[in-house]
Every structure is written in C-alpha cells, then in structure tokens.
N, C-alpha and C. Protein backbone atom coordinates (compact mmCIF):
# COMPACT_ATOMS: atom_id res chain seq x y z
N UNK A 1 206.54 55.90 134.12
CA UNK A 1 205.36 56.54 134.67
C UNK A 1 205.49 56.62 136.18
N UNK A 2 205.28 58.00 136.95
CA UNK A 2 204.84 57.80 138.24
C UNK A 2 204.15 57.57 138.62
N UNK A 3 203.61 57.55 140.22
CA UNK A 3 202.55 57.45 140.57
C UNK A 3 201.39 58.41 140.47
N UNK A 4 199.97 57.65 140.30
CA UNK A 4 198.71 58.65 140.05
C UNK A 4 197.70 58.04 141.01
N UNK A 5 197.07 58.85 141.41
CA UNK A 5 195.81 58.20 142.26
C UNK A 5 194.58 59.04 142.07
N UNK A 6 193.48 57.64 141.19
CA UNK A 6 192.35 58.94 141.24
C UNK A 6 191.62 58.22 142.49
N UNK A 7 190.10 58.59 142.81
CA UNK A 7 189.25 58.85 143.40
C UNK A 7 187.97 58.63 143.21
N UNK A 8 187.18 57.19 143.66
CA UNK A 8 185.69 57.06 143.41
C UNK A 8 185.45 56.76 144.65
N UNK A 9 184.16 56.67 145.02
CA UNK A 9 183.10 56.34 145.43
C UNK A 9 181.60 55.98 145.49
N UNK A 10 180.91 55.28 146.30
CA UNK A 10 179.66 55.01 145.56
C UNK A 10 178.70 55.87 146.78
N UNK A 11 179.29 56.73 147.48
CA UNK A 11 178.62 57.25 149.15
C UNK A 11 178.75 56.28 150.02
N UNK A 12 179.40 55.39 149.98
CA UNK A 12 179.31 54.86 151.54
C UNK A 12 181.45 54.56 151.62
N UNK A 13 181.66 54.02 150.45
CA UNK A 13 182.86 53.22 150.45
C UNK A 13 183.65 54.15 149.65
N UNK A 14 184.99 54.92 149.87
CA UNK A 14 186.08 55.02 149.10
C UNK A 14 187.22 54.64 148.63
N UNK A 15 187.36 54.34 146.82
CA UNK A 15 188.13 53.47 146.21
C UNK A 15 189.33 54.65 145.69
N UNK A 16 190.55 54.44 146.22
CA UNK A 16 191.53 54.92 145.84
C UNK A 16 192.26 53.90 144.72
N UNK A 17 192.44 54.53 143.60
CA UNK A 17 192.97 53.60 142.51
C UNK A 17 194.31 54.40 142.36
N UNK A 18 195.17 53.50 142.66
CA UNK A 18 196.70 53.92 142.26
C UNK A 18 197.00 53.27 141.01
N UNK A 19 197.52 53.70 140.30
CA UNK A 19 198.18 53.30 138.84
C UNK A 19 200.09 53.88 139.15
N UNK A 20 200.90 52.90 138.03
CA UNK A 20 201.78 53.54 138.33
C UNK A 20 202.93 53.10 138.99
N UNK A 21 204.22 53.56 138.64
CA UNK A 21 205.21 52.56 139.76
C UNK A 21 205.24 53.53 141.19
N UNK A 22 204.90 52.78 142.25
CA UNK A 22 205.09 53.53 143.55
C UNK A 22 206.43 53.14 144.61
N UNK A 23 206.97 54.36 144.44
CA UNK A 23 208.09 54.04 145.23
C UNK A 23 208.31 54.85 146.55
N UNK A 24 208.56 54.45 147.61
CA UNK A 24 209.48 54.96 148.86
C UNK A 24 208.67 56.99 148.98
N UNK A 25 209.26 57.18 148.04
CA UNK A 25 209.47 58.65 147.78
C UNK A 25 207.72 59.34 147.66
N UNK A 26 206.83 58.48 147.78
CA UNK A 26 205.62 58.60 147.14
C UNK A 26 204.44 58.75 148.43
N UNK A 27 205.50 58.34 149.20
CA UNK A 27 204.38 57.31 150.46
C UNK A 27 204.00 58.60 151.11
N UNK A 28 204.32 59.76 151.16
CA UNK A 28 203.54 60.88 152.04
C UNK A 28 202.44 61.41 151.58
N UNK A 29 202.61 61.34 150.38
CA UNK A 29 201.57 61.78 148.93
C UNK A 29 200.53 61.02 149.69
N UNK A 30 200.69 59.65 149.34
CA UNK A 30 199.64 58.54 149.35
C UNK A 30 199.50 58.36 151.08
N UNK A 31 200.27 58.59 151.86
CA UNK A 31 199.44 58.55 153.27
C UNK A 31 198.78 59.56 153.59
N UNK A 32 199.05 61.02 152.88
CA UNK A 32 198.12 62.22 153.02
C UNK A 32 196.38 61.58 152.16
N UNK A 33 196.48 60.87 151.46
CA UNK A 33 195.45 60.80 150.87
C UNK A 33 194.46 59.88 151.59
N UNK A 34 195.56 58.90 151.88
CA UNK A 34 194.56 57.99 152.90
C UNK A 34 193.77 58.43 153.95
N UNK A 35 194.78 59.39 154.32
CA UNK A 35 194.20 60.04 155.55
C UNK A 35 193.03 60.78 155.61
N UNK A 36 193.00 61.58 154.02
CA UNK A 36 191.71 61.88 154.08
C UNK A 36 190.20 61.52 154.47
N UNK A 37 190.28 60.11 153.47
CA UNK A 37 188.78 59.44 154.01
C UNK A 37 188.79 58.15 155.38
N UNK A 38 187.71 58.20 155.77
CA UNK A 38 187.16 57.37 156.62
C UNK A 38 186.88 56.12 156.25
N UNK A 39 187.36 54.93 156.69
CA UNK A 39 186.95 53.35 156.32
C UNK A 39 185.37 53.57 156.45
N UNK A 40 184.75 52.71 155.37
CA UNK A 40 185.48 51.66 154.68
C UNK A 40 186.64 52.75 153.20
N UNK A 41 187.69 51.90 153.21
CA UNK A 41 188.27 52.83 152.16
C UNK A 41 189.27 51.32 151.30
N UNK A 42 189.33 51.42 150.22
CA UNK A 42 189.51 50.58 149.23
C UNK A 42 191.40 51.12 148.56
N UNK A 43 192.21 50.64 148.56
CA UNK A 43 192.99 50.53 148.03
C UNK A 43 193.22 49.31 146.57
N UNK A 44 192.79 50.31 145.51
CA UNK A 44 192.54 49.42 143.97
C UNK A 44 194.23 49.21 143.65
N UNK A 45 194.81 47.92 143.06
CA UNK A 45 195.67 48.19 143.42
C UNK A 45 196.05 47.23 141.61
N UNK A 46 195.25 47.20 140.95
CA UNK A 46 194.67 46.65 139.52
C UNK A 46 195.99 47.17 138.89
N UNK A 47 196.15 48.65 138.65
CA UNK A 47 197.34 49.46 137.62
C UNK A 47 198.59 49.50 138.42
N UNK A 48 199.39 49.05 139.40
CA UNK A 48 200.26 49.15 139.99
C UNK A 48 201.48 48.41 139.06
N UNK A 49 202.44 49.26 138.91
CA UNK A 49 203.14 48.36 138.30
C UNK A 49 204.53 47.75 138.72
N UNK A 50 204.65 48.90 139.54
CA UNK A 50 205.94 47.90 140.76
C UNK A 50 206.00 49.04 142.06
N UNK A 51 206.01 48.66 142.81
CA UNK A 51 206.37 48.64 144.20
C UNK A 51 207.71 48.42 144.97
N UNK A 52 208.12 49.15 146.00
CA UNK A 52 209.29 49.03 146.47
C UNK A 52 209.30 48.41 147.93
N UNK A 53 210.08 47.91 148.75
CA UNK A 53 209.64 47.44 150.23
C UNK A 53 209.22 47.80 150.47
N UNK A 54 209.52 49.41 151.16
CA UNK A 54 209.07 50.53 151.85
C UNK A 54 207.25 50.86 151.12
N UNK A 55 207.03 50.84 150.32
CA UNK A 55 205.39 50.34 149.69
C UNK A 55 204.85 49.16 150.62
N UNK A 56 205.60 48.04 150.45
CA UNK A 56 205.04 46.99 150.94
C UNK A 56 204.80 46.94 152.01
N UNK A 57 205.37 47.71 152.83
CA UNK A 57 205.58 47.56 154.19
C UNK A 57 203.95 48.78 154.80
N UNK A 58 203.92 49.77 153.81
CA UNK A 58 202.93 50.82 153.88
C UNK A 58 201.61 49.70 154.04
N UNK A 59 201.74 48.81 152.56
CA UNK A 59 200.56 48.12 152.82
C UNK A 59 200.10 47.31 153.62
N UNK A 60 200.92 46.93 154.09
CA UNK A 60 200.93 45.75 155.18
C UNK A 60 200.52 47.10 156.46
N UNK A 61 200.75 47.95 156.62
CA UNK A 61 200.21 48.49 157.88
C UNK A 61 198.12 48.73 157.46
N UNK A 62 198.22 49.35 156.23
CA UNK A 62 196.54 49.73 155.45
C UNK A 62 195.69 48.56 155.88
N UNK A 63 196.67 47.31 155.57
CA UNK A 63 195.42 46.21 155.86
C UNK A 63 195.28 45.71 157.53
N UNK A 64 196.40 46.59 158.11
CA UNK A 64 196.30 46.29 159.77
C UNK A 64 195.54 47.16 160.00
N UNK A 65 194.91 48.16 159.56
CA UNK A 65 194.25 49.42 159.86
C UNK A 65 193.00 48.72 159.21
N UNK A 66 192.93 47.95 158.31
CA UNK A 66 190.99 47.59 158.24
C UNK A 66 190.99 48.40 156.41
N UNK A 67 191.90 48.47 156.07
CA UNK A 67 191.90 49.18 154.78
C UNK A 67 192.13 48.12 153.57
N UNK A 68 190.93 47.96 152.75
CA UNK A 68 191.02 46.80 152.03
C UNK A 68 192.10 46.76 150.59
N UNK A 69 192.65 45.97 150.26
CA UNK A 69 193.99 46.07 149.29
C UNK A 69 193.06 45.20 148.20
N UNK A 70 192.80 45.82 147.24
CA UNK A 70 191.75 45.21 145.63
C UNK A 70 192.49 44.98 144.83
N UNK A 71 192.87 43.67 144.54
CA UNK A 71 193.45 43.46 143.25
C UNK A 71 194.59 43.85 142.98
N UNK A 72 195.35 43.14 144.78
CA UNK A 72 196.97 43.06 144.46
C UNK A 72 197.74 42.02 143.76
N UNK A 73 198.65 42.31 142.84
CA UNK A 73 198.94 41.41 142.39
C UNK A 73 199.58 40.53 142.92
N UNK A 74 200.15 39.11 142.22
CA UNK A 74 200.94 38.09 143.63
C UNK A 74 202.50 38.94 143.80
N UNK A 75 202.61 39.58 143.39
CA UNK A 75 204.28 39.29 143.83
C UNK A 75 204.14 40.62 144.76
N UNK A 76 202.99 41.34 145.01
CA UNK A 76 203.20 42.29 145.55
C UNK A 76 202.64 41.94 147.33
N UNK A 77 201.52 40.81 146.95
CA UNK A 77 201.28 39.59 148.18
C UNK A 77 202.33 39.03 148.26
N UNK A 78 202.89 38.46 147.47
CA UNK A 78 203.92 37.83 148.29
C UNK A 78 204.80 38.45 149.09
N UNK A 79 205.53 39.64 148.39
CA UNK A 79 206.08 40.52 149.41
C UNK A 79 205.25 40.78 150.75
N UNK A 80 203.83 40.98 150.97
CA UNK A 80 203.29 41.04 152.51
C UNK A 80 203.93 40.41 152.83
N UNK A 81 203.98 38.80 152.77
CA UNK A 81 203.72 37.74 152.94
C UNK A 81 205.14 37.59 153.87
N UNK A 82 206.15 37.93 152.49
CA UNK A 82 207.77 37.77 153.11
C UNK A 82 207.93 38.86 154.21
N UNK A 83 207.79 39.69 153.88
CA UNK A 83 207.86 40.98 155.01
C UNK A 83 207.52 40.80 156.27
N UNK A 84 206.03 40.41 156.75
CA UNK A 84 205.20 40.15 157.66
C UNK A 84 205.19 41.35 158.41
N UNK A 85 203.86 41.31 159.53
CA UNK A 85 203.54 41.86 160.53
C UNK A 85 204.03 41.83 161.75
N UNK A 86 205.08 42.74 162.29
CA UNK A 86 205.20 42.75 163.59
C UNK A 86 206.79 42.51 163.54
N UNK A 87 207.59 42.20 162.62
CA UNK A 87 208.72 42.02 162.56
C UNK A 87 209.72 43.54 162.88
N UNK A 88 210.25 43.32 163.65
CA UNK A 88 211.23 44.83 164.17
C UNK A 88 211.39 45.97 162.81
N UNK A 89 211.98 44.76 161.60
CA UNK A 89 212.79 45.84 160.73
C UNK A 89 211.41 46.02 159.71
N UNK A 90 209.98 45.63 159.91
CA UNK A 90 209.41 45.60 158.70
C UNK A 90 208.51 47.80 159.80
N UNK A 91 208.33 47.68 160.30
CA UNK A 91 208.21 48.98 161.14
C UNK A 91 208.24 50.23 160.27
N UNK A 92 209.59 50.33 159.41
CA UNK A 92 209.60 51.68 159.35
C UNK A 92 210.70 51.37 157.89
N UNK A 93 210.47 52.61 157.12
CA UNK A 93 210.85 52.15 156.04
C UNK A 93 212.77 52.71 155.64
N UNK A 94 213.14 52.78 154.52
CA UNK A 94 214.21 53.04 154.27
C UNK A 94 214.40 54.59 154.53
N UNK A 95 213.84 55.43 154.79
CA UNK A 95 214.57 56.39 156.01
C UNK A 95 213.74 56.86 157.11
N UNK A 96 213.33 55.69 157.55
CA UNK A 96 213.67 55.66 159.28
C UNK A 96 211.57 56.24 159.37
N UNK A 97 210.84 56.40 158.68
CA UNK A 97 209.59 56.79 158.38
C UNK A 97 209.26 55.70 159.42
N UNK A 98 208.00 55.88 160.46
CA UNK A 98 206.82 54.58 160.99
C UNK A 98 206.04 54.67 159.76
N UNK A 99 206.17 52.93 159.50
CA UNK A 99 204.64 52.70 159.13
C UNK A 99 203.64 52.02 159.26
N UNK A 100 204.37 51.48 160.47
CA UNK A 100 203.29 50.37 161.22
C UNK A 100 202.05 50.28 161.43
N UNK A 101 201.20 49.32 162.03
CA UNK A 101 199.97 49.44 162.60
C UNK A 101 199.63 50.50 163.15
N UNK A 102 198.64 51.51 163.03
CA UNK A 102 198.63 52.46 163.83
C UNK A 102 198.72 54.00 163.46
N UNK A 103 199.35 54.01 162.08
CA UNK A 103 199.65 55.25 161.71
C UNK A 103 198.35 56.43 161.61
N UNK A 104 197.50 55.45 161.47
CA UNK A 104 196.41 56.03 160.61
C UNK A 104 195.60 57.05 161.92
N UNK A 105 195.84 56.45 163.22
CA UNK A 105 195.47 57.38 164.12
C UNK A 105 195.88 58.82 164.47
C-alpha cells in the first residue's frame, strides 16, 4: 500500500491522517498538503505503517514548526529520538531536499 492522506476537521483544528507506508518519494505530496492549512494542524499518524529516515527527519522538522504528531508509534519516536534536532546530516534528506526547522515558512 502507498501512501493516503485524508482530511478532518472540527473548524478550529486540522487532522491530517496518513495511512500507509511513507517513503522519501512522498514527502512533496505531504509537504504540499501541510502547507495548505494553518496550525493548529494535527498529523494522525495511527495507520502509518513504515517510514523511511528522510520521513523521520520531515517529522522532526512538523513538530519544530508547532505541528502536533498523534499517535506515533515507538519505533517511529524512536527514530526522532535517534535522529535529533539540529544535527548537520539530520537537515536534509536523501537527495539533498531541506527539511529542517523552518520549511513551513
């Protein structure tokens, strides 16, 4: 399965629910989408079924941006975790993409 992302809200907060394995190749899709709405904005992250660095590294910038991550699973925290914030090579992904803090501006 690829990736899918639907779309709720309740009027104030938008919940992006990704289902799906998300890989590398996906992340313009899903940063065009982000981009759409305005925080508060919810990244559901419940149906995910694997993730690649270059993902991890996406997320780790969403939650530097104030973008809440719902119901990640651990190994996909743990990867934050290993990755971290602010590290030279965690920046930009496997071809050469920013995805640091900041993108969202």
């Amino acid at each position: 399965m690829t990736m899918k992302i639907e779309t709720a809200t309740d009027g104030q907060t938008v919940v992006l629910r990704l289902v799906g394995s998300i890989e590398s190749m996906y992340l313009d899709e899903l940063q065009a989408e982000v981009r759409r709405y305005r925080l508060p904005l919810v990244l559901d992250l419940d149906q995910v079924t694997l993730v690649d660095v270059g993902v991890v590294r996406f997320l780790i910038a969403c939650e530097a941006e104030g973008i809440e991550l719902l119901r990640c699973a651990p190994y996909i925290r743990s990867g934050c975790v290993r990755t971290g914030v602010g590290r030279s090579d965690a920046n930009n992904d496997h071809d050469g993409r920013a995805y640091a803090a900041g993108w969202l501006r």
